[in-house]
C-alpha atoms as a PDB file:
ATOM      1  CA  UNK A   1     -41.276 -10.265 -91.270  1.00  0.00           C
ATOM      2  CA  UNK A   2     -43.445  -6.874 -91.034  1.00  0.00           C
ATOM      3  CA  UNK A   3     -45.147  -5.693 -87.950  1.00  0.00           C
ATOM      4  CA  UNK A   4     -48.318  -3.771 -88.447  1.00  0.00           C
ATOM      5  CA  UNK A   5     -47.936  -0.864 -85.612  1.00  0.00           C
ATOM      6  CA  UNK A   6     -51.104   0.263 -86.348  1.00  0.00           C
ATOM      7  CA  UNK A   7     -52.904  -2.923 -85.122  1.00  0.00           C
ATOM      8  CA  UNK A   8     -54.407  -3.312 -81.534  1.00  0.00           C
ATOM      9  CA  UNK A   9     -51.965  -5.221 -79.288  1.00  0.00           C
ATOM     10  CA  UNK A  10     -54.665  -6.763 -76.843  1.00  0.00           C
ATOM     11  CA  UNK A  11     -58.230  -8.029 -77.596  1.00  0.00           C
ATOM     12  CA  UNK A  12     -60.784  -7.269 -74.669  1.00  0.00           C
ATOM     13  CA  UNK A  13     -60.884 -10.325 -73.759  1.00  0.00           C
ATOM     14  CA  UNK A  14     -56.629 -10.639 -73.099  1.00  0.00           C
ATOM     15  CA  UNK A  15     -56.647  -7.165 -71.043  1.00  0.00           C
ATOM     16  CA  UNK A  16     -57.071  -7.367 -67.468  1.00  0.00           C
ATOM     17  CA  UNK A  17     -58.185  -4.626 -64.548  1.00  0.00           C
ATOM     18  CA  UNK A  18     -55.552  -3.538 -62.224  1.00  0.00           C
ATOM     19  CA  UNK A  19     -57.532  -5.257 -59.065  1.00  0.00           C
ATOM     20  CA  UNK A  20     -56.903  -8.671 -61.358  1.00  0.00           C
ATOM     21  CA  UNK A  21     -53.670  -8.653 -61.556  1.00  0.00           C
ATOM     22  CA  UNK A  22     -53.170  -7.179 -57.727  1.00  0.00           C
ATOM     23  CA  UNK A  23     -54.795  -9.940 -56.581  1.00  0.00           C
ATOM     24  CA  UNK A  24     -53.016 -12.302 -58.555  1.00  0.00           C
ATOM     25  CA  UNK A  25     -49.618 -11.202 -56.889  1.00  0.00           C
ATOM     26  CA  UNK A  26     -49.620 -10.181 -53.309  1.00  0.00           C
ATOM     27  CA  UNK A  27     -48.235  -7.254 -52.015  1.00  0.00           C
ATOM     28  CA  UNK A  28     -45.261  -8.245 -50.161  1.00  0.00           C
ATOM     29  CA  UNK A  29     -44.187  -5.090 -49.498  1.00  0.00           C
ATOM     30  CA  UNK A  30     -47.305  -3.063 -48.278  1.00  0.00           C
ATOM     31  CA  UNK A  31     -46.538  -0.900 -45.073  1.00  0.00           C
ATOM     32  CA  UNK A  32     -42.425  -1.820 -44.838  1.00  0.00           C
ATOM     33  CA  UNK A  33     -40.114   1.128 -44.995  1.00  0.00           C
ATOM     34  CA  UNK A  34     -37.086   1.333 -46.194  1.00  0.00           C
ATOM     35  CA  UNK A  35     -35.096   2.640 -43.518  1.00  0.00           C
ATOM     36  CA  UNK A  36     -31.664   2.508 -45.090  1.00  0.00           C
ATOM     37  CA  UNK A  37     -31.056   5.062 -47.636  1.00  0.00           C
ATOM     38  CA  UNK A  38     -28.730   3.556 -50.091  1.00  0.00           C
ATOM     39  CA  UNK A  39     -28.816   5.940 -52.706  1.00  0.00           C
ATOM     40  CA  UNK A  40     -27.356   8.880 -50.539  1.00  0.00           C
ATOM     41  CA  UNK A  41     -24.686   7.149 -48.141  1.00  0.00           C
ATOM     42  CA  UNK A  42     -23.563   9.083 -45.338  1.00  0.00           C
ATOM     43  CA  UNK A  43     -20.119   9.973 -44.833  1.00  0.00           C
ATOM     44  CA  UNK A  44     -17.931  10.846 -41.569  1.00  0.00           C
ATOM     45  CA  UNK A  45     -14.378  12.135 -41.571  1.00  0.00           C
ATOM     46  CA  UNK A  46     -13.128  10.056 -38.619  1.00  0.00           C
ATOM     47  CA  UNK A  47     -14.462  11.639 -35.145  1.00  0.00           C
ATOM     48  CA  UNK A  48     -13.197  15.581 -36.401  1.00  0.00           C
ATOM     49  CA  UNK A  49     -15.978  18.354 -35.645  1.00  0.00           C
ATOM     50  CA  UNK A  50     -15.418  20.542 -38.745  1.00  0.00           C
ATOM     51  CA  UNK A  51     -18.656  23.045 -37.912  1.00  0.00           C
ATOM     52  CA  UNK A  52     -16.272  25.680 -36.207  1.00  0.00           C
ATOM     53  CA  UNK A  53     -14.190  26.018 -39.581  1.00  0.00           C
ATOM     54  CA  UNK A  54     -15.072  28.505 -41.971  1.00  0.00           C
ATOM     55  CA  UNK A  55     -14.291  28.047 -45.727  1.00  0.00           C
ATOM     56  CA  UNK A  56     -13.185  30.815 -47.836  1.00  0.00           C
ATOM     57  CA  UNK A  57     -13.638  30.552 -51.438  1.00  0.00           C
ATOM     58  CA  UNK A  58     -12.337  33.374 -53.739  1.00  0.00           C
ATOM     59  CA  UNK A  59     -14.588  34.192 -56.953  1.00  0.00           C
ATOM     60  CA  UNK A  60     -12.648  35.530 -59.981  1.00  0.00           C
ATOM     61  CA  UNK A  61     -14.806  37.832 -62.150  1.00  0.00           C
ATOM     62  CA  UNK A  62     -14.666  37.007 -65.632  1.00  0.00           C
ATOM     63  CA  UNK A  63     -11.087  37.112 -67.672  1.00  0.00           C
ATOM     64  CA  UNK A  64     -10.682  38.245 -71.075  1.00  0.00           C
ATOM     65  CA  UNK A  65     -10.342  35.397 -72.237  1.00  0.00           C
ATOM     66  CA  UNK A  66     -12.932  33.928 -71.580  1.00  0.00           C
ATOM     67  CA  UNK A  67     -17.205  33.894 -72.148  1.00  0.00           C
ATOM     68  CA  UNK A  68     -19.881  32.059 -70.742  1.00  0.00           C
ATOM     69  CA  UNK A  69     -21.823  29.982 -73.176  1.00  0.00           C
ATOM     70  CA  UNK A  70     -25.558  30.641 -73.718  1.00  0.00           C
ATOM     71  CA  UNK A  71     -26.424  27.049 -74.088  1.00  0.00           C
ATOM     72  CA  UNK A  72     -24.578  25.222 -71.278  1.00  0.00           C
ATOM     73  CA  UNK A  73     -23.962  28.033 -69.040  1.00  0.00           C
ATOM     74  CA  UNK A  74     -20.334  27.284 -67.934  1.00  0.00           C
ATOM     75  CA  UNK A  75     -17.430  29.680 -68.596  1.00  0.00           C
ATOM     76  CA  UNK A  76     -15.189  28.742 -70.946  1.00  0.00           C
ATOM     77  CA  UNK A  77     -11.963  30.015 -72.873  1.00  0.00           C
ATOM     78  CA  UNK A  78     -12.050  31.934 -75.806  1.00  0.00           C
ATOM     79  CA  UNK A  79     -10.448  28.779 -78.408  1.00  0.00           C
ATOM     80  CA  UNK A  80     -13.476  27.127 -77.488  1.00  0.00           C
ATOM     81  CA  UNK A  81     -15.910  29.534 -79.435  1.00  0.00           C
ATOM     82  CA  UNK A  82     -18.122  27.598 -81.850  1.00  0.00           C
ATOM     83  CA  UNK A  83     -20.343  31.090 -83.171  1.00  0.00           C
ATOM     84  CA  UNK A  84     -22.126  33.846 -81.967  1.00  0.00           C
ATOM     85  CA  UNK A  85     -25.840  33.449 -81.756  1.00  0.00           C
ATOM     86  CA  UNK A  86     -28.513  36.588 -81.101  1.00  0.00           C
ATOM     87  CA  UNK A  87     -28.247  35.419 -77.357  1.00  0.00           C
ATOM     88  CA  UNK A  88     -24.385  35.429 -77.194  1.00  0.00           C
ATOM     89  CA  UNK A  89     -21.578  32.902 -77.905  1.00  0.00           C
ATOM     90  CA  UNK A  90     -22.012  29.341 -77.816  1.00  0.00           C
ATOM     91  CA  UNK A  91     -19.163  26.780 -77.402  1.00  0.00           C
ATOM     92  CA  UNK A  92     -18.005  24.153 -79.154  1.00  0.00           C
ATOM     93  CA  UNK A  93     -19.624  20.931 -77.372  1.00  0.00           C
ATOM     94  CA  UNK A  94     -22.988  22.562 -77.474  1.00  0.00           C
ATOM     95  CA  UNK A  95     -22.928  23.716 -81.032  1.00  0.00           C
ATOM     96  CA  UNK A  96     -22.179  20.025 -82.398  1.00  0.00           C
END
């Protein structure tokens, strides 16, 4: 069976305002917070205070071997060269 896309979906007379159709389902949920933030749970490492503790993190400048793509921005090793664009190299997952 073929579907005309080009036709209207709704006449006038099927299309309703937004105040219909908020009126026709109440608004259960009108001034409630959600208090409990699901999406980002907290997380505690059983009673330790780790504030005092510094972290050292050493940062290796780049190898030979390796090149930073253009595309994805993440350093990568040299086998994983797809070509070399006007910007610079790209690698292989963004070039397919």
């Amino acid at each position: 069976m073929a579907t005309d896309y080009d036709a209207p979906r709704k006449t006038d007379e099927e299309t309703e305002s937004i105040q219909a159709l908020q009126e026709r389902v109440p608004d259960k949920m009108s001034g409630v917070v959600d208090v409990d933030d699901s999406d980002n749970p907290g997380y505690e490492l059983s009673g330790q205070d780790l504030a005092d503790i510094d972290l050292d993190v050493v940062v290796l400048p780049p190898q030979a071997d390796e090149f930073t793509c253009v595309s994805c921005f993440l350093v990568k090793h040299r086998s994983q060269v797809d070509h070399e664009s006007k910007l610079g190299p790209v690698c292989l997952e963004c070039a397919s």
